[in-house]
PDB file of N, CA and C in Angstrom:
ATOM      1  N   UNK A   1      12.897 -16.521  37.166  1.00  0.00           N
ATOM      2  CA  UNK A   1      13.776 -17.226  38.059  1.00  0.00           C
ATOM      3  C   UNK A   1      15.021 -16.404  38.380  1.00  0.00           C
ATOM      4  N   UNK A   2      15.679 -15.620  37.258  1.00  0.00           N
ATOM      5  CA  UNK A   2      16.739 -15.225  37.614  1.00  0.00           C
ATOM      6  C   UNK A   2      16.440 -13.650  38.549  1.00  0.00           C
ATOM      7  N   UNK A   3      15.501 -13.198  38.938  1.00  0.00           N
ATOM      8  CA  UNK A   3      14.999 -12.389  39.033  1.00  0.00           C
ATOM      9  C   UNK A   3      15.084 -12.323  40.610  1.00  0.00           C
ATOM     10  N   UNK A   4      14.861 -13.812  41.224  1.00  0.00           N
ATOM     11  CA  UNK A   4      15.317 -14.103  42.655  1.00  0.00           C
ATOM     12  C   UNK A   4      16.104 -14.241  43.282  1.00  0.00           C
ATOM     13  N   UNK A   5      16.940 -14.751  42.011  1.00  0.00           N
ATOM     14  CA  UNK A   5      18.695 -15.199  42.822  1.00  0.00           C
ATOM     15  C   UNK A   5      19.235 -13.527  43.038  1.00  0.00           C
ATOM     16  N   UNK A   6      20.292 -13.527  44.272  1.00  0.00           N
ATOM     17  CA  UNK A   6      21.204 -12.324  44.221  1.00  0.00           C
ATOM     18  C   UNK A   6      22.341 -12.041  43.773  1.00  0.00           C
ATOM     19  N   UNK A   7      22.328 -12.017  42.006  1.00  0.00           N
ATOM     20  CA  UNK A   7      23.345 -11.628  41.539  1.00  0.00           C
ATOM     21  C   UNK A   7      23.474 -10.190  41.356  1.00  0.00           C
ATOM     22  N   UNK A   8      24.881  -9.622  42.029  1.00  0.00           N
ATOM     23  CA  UNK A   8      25.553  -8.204  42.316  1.00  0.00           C
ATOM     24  C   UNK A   8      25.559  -8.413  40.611  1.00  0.00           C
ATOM     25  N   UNK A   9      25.846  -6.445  39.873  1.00  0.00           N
ATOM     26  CA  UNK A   9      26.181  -6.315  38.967  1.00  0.00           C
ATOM     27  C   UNK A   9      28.146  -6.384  39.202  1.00  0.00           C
ATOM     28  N   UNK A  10      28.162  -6.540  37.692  1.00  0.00           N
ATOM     29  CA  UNK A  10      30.004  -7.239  37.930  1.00  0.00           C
ATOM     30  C   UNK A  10      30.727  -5.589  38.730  1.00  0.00           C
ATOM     31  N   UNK A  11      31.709  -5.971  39.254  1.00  0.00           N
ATOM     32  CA  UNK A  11      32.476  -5.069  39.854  1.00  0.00           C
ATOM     33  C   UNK A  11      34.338  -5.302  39.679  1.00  0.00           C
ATOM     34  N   UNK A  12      34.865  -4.912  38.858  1.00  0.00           N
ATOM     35  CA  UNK A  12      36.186  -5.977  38.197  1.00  0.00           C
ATOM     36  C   UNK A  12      37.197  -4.953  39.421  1.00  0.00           C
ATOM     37  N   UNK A  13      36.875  -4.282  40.746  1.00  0.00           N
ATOM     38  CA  UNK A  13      37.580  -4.013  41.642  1.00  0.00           C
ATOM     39  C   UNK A  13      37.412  -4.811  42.616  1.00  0.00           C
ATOM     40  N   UNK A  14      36.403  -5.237  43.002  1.00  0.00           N
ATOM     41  CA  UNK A  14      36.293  -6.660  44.002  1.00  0.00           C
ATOM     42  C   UNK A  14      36.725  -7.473  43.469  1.00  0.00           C
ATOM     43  N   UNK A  15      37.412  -8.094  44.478  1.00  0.00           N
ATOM     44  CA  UNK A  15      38.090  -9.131  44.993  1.00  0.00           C
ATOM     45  C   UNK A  15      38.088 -10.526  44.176  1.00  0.00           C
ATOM     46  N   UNK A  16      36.566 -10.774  44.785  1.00  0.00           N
ATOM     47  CA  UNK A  16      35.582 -11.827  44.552  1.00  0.00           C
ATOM     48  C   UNK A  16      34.960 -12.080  43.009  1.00  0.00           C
ATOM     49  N   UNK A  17      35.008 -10.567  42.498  1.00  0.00           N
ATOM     50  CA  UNK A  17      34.409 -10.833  41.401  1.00  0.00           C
ATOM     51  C   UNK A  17      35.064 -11.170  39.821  1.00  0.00           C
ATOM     52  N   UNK A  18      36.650 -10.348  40.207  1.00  0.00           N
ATOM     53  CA  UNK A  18      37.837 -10.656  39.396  1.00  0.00           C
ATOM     54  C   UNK A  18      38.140 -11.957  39.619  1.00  0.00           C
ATOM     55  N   UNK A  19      37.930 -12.486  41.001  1.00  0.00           N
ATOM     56  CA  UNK A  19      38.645 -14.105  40.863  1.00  0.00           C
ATOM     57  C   UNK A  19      37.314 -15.181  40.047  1.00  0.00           C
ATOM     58  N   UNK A  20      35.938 -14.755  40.164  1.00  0.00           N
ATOM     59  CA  UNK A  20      34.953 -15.610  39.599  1.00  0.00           C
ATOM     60  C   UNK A  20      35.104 -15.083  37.604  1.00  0.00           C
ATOM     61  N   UNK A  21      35.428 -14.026  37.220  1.00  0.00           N
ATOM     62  CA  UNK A  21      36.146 -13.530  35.839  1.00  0.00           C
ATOM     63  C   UNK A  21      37.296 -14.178  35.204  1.00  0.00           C
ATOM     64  N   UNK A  22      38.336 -14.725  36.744  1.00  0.00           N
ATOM     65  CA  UNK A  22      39.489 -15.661  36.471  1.00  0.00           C
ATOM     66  C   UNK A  22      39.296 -17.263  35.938  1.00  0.00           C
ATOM     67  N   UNK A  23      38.452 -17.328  37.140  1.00  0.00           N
ATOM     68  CA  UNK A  23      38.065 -19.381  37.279  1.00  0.00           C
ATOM     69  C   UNK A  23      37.119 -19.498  35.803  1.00  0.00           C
ATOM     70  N   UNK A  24      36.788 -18.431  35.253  1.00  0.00           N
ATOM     71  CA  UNK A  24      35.410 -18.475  34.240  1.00  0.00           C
ATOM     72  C   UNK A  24      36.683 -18.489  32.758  1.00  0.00           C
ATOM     73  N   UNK A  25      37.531 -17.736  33.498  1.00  0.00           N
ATOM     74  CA  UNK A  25      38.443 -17.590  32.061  1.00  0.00           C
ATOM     75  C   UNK A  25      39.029 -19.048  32.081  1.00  0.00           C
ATOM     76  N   UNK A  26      39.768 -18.876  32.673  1.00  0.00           N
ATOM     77  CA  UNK A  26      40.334 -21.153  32.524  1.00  0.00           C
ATOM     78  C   UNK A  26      39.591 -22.372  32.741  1.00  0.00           C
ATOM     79  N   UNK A  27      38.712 -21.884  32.929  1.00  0.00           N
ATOM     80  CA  UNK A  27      37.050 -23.086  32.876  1.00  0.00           C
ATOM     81  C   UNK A  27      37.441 -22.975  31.266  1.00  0.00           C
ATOM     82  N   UNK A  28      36.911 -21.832  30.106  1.00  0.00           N
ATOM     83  CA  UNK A  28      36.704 -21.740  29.085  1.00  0.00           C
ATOM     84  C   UNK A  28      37.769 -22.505  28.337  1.00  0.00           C
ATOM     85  N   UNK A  29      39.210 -21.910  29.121  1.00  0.00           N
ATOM     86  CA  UNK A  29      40.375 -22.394  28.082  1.00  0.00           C
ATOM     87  C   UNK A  29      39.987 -23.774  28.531  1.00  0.00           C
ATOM     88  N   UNK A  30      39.909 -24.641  29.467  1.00  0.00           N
ATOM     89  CA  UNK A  30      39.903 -26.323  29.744  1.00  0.00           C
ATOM     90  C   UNK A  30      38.978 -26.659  28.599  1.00  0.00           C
ATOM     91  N   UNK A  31      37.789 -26.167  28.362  1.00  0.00           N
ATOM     92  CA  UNK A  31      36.050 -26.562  27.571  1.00  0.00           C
ATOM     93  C   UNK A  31      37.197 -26.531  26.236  1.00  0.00           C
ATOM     94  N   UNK A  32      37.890 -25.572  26.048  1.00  0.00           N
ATOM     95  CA  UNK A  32      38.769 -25.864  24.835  1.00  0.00           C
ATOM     96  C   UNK A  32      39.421 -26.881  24.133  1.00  0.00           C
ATOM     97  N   UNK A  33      40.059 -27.394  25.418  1.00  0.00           N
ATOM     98  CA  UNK A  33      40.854 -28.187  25.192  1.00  0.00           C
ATOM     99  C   UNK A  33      40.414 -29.863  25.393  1.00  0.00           C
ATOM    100  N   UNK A  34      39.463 -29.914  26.125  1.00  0.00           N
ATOM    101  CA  UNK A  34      38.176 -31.208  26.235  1.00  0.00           C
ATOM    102  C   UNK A  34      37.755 -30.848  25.324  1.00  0.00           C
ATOM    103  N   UNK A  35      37.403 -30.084  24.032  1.00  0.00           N
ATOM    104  CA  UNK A  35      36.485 -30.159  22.976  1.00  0.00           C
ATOM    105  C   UNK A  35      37.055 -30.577  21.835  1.00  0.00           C
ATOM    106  N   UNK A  36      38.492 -30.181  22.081  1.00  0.00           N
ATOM    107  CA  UNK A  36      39.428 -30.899  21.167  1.00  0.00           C
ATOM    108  C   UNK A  36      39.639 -32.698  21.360  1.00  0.00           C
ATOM    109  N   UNK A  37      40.032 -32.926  22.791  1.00  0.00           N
ATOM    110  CA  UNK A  37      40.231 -34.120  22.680  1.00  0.00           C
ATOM    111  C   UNK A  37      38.930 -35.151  22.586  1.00  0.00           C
ATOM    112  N   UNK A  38      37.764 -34.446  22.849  1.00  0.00           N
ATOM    113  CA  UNK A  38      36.312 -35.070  22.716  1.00  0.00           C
ATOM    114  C   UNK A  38      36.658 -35.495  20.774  1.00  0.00           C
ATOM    115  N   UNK A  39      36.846 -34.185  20.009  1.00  0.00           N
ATOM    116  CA  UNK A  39      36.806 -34.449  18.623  1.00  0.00           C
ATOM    117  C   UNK A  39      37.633 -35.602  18.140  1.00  0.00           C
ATOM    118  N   UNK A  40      38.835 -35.552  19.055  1.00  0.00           N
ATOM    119  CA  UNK A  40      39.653 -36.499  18.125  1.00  0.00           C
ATOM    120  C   UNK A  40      39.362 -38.335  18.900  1.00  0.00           C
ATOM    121  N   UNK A  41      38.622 -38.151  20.168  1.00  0.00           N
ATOM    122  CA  UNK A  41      38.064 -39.446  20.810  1.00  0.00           C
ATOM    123  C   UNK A  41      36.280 -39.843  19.906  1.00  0.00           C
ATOM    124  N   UNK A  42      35.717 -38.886  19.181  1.00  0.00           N
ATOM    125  CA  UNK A  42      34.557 -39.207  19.105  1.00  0.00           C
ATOM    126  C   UNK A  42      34.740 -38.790  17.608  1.00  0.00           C
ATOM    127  N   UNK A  43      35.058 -39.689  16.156  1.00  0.00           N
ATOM    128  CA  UNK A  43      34.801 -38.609  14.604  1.00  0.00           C
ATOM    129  C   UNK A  43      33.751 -38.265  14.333  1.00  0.00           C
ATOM    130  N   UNK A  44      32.429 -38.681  14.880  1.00  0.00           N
ATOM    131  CA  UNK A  44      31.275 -38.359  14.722  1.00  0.00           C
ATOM    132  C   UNK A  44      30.611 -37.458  15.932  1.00  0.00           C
ATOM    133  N   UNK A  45      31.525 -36.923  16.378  1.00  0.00           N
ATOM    134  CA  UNK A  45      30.638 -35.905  17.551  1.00  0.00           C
ATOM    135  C   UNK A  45      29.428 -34.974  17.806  1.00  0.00           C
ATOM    136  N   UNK A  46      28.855 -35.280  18.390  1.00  0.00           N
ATOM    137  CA  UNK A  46      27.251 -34.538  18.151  1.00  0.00           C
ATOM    138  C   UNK A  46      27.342 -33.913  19.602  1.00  0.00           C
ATOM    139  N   UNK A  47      26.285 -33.230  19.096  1.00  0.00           N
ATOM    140  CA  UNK A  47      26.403 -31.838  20.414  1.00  0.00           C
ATOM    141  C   UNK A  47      25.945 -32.342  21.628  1.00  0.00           C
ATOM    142  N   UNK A  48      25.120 -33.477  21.873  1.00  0.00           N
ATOM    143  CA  UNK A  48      24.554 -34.151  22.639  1.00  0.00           C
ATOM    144  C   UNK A  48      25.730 -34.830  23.296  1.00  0.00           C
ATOM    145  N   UNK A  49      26.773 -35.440  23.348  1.00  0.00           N
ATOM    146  CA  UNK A  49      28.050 -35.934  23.772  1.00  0.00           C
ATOM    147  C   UNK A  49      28.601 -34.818  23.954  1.00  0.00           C
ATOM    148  N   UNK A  50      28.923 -33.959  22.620  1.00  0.00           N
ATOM    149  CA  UNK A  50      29.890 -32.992  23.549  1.00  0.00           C
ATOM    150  C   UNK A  50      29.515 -32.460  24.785  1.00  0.00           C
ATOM    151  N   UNK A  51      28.061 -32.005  25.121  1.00  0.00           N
ATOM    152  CA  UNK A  51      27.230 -31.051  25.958  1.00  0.00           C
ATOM    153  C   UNK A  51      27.502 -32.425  27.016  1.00  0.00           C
ATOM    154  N   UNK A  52      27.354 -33.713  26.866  1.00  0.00           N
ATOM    155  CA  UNK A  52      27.021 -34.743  28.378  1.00  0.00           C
ATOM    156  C   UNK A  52      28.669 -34.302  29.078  1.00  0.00           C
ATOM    157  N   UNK A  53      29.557 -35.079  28.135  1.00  0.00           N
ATOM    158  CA  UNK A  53      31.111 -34.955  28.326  1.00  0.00           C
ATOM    159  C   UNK A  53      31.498 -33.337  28.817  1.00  0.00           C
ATOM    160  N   UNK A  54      31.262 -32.488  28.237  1.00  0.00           N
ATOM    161  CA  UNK A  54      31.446 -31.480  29.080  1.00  0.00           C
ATOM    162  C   UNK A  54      31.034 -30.705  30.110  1.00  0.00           C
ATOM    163  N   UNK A  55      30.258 -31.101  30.477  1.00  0.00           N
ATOM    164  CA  UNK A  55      29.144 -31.387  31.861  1.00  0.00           C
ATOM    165  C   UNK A  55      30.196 -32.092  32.974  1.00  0.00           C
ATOM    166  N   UNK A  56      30.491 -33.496  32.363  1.00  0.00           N
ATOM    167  CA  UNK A  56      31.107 -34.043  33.262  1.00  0.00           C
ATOM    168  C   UNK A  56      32.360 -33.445  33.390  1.00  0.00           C
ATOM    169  N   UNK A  57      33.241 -32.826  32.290  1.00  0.00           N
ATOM    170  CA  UNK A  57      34.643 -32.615  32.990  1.00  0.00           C
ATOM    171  C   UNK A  57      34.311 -31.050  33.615  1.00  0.00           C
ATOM    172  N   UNK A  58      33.531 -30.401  33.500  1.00  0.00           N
ATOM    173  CA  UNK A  58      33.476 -29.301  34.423  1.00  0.00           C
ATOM    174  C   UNK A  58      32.928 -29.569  35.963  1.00  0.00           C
ATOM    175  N   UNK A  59      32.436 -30.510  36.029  1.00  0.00           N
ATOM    176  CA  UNK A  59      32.175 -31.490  37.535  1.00  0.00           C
ATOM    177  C   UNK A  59      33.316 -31.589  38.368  1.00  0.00           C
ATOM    178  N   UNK A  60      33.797 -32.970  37.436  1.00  0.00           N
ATOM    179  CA  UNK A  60      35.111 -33.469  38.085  1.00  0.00           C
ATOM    180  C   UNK A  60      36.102 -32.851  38.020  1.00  0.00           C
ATOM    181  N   UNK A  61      36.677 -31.726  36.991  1.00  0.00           N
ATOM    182  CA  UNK A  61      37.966 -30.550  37.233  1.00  0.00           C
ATOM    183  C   UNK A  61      38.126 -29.375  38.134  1.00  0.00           C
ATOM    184  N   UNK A  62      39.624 -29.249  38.403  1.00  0.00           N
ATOM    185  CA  UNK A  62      39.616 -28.424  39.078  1.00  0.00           C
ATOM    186  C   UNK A  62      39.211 -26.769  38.786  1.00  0.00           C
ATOM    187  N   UNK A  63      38.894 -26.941  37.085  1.00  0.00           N
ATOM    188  CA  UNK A  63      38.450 -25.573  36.405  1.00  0.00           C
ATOM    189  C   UNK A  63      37.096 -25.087  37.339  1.00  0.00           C
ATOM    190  N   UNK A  64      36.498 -26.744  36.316  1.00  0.00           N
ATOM    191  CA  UNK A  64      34.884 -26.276  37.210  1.00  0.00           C
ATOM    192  C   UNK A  64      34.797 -26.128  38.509  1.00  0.00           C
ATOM    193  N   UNK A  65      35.824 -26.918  40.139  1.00  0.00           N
ATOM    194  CA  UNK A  65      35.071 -26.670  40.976  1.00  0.00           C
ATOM    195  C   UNK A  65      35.285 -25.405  40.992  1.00  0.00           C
ATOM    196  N   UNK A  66      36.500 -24.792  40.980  1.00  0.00           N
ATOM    197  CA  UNK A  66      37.060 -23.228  41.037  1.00  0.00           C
ATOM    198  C   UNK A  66      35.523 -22.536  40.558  1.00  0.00           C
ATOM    199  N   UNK A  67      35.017 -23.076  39.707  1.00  0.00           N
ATOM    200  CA  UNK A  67      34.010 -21.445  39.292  1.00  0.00           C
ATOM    201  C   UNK A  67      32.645 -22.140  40.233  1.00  0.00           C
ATOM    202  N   UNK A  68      32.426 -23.235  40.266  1.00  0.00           N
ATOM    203  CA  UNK A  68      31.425 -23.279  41.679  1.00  0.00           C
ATOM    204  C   UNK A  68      31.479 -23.102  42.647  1.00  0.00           C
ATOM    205  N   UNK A  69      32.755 -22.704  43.198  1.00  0.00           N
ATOM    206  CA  UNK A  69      33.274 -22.297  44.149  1.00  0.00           C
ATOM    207  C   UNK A  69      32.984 -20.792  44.731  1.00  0.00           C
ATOM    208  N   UNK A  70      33.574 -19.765  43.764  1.00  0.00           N
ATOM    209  CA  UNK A  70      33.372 -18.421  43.392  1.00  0.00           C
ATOM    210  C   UNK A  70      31.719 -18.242  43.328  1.00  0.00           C
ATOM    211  N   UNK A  71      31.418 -18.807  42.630  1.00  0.00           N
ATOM    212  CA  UNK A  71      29.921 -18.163  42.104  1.00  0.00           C
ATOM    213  C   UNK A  71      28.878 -18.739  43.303  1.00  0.00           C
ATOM    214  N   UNK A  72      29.374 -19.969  44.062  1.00  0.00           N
ATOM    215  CA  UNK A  72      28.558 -19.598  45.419  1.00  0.00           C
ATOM    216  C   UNK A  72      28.769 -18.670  46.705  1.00  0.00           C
ATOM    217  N   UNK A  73      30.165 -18.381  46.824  1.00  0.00           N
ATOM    218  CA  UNK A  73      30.687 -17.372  47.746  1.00  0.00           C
ATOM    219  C   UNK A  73      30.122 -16.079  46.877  1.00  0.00           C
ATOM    220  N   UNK A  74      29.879 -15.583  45.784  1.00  0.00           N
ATOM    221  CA  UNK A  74      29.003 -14.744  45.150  1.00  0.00           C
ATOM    222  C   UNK A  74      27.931 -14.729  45.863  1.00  0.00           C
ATOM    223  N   UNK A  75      27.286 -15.801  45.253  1.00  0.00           N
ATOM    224  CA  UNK A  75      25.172 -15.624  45.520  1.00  0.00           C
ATOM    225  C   UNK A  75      25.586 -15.424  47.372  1.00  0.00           C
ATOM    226  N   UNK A  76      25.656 -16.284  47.830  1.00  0.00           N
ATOM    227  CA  UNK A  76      25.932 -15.975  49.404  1.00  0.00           C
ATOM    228  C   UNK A  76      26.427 -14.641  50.071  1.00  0.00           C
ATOM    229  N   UNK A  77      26.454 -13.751  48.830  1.00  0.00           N
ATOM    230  CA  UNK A  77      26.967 -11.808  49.358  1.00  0.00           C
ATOM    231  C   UNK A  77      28.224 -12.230  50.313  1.00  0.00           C
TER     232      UNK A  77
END
């Protein structure tokens, strides 16, 4: 599958590809900080909640749209 899509190898002088390196870096720090407040909303947290819940806040945030954003102006060359 991945074999079809057109992903360029990284290039950290484009433009495009430093800003999808950016949105990927504060996506991560947000997953951080939702994983914290998941722990202290859930004492029994299982990976199955964390994985649904963080699904959803990379949906609805502005972290995640930022990197769906990037990474389709990517595949689209």
């Amino acid at each position: 599958m991945w074999e079809l899509l057109p992903i360029p190898e990284f290039d950290g002088g484009d433009s495009l590809h430093a800003g999808k390196a950016d949105a990927g870096r504060r996506a991560a720090i947000g997953v951080e900080r939702e994983l914290e407040n998941l722990r202290q909303r859930y004492p029994r947290l299982t990976v199955t909640i964390a994985r649904r819940e963080i699904r959803r806040w990379l949906q609805e945030s502005a972290e995640g749209q930022r990197v769906e954003g990037v990474v389709g102006e990517l595949l689209r060359g």
